[in-house]
Protein backbone atom coordinates (compact mmCIF):
# COMPACT_ATOMS: atom_id res chain seq x y z
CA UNK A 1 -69.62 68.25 -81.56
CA UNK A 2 -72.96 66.83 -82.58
CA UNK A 3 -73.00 67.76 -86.08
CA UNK A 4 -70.10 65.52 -86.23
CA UNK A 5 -70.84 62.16 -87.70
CA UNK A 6 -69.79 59.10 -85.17
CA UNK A 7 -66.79 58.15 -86.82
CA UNK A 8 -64.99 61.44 -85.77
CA UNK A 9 -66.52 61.67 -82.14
CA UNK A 10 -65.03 58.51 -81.37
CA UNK A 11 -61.85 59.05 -83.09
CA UNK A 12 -60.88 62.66 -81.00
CA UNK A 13 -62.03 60.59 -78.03
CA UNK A 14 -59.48 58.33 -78.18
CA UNK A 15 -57.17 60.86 -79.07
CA UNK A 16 -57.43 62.79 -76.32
CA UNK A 17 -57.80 59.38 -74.02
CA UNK A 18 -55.15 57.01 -74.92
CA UNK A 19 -52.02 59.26 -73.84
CA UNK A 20 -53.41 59.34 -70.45
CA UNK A 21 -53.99 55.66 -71.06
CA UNK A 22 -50.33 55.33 -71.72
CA UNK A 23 -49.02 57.03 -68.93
CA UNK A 24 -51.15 55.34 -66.33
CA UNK A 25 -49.91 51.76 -68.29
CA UNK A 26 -46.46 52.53 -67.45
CA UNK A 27 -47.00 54.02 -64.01
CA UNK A 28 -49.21 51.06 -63.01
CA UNK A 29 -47.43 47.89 -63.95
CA UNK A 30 -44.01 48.03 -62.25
CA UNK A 31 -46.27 48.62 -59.21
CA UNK A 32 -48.69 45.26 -60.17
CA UNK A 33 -45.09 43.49 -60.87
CA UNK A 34 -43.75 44.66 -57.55
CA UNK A 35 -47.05 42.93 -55.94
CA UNK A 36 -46.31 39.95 -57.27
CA UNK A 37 -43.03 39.54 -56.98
CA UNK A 38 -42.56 40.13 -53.42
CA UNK A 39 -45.08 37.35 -52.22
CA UNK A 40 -42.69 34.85 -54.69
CA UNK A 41 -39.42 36.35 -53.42
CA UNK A 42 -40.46 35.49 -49.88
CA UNK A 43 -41.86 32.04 -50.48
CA UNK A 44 -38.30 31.22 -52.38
CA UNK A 45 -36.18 33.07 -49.49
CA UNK A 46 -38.24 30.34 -46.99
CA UNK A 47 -37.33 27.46 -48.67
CA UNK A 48 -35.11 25.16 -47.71
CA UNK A 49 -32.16 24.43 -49.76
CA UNK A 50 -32.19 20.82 -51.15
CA UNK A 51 -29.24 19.22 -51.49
């Protein structure tokens, strides 16, 4: 790998990195979603109806 120039290196680093980066995108945001929707759902559920 070091008689590579820098270019390369960094390009099969990414390629080997951003599937995992993909995967742990889609695993991780319906969870960060479900955090903040469930504080919001509760506030609305507590308050009163007007009108």
């Amino acid at each position: 790998m070091r008689r590579l120039p820098r270019g390369p290196r960094i390009g099969l680093a990414l390629l080997g990195v951003l599937p995992f980066a993909g995967v742990g995108w889609t695993a991780l945001v319906p969870v960060l979603l479900a955090l903040v929707a469930t504080p919001l759902l509760v506030v609305a559920l507590r308050r009163p109806r007007v009108g």
